[in-house]
N, C-alpha and C. Protein backbone atom coordinates (compact mmCIF):
# COMPACT_ATOMS: atom_id res chain seq x y z
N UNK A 1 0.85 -1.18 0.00
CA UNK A 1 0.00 0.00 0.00
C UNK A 1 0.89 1.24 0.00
N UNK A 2 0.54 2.23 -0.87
CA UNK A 2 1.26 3.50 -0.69
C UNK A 2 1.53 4.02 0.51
N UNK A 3 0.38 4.27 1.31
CA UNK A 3 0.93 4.80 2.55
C UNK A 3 1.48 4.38 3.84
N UNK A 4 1.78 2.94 3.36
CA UNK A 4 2.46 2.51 4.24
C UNK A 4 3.79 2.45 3.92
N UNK A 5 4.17 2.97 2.51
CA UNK A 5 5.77 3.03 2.10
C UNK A 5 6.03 4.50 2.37
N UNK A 6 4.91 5.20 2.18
CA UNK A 6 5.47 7.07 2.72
C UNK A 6 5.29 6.99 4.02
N UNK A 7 4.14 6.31 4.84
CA UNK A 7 4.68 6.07 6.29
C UNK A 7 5.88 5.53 6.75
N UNK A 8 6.54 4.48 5.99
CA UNK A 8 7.72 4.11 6.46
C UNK A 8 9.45 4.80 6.13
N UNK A 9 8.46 5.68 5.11
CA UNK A 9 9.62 6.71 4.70
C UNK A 9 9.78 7.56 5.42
N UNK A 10 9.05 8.41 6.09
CA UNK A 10 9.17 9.34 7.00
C UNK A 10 9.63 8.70 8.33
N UNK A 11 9.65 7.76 8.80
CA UNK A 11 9.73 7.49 9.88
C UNK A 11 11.05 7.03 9.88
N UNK A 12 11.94 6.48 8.66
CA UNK A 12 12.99 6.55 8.78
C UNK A 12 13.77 7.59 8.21
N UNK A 13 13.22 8.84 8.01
CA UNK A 13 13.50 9.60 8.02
C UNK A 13 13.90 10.16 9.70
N UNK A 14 12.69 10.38 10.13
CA UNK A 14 12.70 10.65 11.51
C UNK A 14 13.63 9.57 12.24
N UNK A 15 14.11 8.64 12.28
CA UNK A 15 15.28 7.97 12.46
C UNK A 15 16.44 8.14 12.21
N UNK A 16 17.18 8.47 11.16
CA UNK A 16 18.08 9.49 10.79
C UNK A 16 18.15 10.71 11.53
N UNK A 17 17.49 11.32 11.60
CA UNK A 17 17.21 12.32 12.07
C UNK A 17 18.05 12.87 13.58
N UNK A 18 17.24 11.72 14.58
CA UNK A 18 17.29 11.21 15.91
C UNK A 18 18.55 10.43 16.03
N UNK A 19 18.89 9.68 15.41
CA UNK A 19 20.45 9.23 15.44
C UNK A 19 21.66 10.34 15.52
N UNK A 20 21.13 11.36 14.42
CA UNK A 20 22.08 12.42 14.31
C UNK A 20 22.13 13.04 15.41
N UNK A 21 21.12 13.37 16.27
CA UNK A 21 21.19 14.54 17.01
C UNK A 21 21.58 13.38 18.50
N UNK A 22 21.47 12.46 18.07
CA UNK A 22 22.36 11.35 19.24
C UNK A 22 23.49 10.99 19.56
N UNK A 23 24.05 10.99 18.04
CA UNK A 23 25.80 10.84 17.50
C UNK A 23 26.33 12.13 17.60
N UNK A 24 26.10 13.45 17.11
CA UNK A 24 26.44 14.24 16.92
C UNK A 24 26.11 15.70 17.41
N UNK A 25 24.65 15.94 18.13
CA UNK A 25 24.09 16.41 18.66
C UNK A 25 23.76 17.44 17.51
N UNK A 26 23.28 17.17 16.24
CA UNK A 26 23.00 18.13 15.27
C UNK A 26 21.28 17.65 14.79
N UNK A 27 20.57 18.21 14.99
CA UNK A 27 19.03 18.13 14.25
C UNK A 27 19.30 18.73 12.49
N UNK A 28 19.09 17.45 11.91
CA UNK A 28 19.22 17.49 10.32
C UNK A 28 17.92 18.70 10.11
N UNK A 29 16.75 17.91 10.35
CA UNK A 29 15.37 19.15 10.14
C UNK A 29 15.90 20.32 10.33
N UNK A 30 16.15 20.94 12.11
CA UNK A 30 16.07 21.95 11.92
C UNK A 30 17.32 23.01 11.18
N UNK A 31 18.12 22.03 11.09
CA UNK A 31 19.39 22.55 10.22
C UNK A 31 19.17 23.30 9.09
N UNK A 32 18.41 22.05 8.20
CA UNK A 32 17.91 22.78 6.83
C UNK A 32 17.33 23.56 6.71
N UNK A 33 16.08 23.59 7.95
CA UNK A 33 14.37 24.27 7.25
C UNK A 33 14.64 25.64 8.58
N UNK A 34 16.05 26.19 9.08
CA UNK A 34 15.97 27.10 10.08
C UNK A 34 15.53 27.45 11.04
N UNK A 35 15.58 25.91 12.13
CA UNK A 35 15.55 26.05 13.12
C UNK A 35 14.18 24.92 13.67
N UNK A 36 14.45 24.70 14.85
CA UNK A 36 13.12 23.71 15.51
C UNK A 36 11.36 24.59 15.66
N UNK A 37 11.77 26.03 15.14
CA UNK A 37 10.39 26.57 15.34
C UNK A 37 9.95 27.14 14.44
N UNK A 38 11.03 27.06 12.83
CA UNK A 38 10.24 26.92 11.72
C UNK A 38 9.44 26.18 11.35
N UNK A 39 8.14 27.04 10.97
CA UNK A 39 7.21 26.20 10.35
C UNK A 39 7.28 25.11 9.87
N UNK A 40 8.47 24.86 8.60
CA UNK A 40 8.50 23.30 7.99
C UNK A 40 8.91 22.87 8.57
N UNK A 41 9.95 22.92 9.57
CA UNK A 41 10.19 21.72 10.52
C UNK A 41 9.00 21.67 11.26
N UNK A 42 8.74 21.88 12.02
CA UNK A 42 7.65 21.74 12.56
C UNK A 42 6.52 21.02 12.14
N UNK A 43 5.70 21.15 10.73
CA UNK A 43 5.07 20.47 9.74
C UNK A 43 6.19 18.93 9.30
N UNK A 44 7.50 19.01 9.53
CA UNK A 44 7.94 17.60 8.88
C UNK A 44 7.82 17.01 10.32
N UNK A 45 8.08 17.73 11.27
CA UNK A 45 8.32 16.93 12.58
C UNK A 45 6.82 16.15 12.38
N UNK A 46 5.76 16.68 12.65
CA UNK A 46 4.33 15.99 12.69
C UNK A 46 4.41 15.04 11.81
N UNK A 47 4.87 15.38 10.87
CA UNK A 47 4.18 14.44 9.42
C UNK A 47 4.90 13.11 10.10
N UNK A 48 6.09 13.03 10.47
CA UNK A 48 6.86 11.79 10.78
C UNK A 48 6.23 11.32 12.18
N UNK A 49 5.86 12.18 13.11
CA UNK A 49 5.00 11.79 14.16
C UNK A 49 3.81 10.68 13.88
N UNK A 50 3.26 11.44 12.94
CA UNK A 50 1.64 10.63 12.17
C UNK A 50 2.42 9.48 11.59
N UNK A 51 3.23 9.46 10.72
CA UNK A 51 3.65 8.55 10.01
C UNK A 51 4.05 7.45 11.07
N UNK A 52 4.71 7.59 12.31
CA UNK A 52 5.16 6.89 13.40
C UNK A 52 3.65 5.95 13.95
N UNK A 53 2.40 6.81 14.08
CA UNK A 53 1.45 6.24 14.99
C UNK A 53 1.13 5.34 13.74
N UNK A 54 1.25 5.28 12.61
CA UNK A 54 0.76 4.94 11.09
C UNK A 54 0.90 3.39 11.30
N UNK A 55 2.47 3.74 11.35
CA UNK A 55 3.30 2.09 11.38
C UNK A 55 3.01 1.48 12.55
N UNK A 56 2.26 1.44 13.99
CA UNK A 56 1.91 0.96 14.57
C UNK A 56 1.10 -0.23 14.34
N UNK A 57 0.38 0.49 13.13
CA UNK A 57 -0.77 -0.86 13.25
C UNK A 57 -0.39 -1.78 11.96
N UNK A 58 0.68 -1.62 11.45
CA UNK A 58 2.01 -2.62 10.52
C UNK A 58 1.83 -3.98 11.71
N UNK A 59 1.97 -3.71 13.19
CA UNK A 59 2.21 -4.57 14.24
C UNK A 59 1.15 -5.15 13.76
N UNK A 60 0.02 -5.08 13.75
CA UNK A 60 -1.49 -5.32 13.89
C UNK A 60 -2.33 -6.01 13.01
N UNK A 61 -1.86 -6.23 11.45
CA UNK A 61 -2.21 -6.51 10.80
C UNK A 61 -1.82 -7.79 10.67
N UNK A 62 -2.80 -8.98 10.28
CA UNK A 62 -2.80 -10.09 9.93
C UNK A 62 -1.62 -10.10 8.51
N UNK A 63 -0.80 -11.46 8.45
CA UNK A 63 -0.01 -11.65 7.66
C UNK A 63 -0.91 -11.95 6.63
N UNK A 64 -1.49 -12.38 6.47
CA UNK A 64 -2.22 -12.84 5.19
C UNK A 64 -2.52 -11.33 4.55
N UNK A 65 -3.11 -10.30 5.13
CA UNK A 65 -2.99 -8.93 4.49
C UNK A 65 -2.34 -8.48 4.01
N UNK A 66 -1.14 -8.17 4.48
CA UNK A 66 -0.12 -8.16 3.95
C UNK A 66 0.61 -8.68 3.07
N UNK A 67 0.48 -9.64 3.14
CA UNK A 67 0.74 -10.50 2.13
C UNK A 67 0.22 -10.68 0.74
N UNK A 68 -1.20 -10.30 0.59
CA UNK A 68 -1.73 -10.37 -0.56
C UNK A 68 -1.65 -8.51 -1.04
N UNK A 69 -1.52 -7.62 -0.18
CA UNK A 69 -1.33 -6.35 -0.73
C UNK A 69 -0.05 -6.20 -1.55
N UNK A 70 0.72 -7.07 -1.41
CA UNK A 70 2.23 -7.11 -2.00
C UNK A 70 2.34 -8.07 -3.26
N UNK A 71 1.13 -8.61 -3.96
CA UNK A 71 1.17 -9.65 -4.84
C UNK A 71 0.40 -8.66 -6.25
């Protein structure tokens, strides 16, 4: 399903992200988009938030679903 590949994109996005500012103490987002209280960061931060609660229910789903969405 599409949105479970842009859900899983953002979220490893937001993984990257969080590594960096773990390894290195640098926030990639707010680096680029100027700062943690610019707007687009702010809007990417959520989007990867949503995208995070998204992939939750990845846990949840019967294999057989999955399974036939990929055929």
């Amino acid at each position: 399903m599409v949105l479970d590949r842009i859900a899983l994109i953002l979220v490893i996005i937001g993984a990257l992200n969080w590594g960096s500012i773990g390894i290195f103490q640098y926030d990639i987002v707010a680096g680029l988009f100027g700062g943690q209280a610019a707007i687009i960061a702010r809007v990417i931060y959520t989007l990867v938030a949503i995208a995070g609660i998204w992939c939750v229910s990845l846990l949840f789903r019967e294999r057989d679903v999955l399974d036939s969405e990929h055929r």
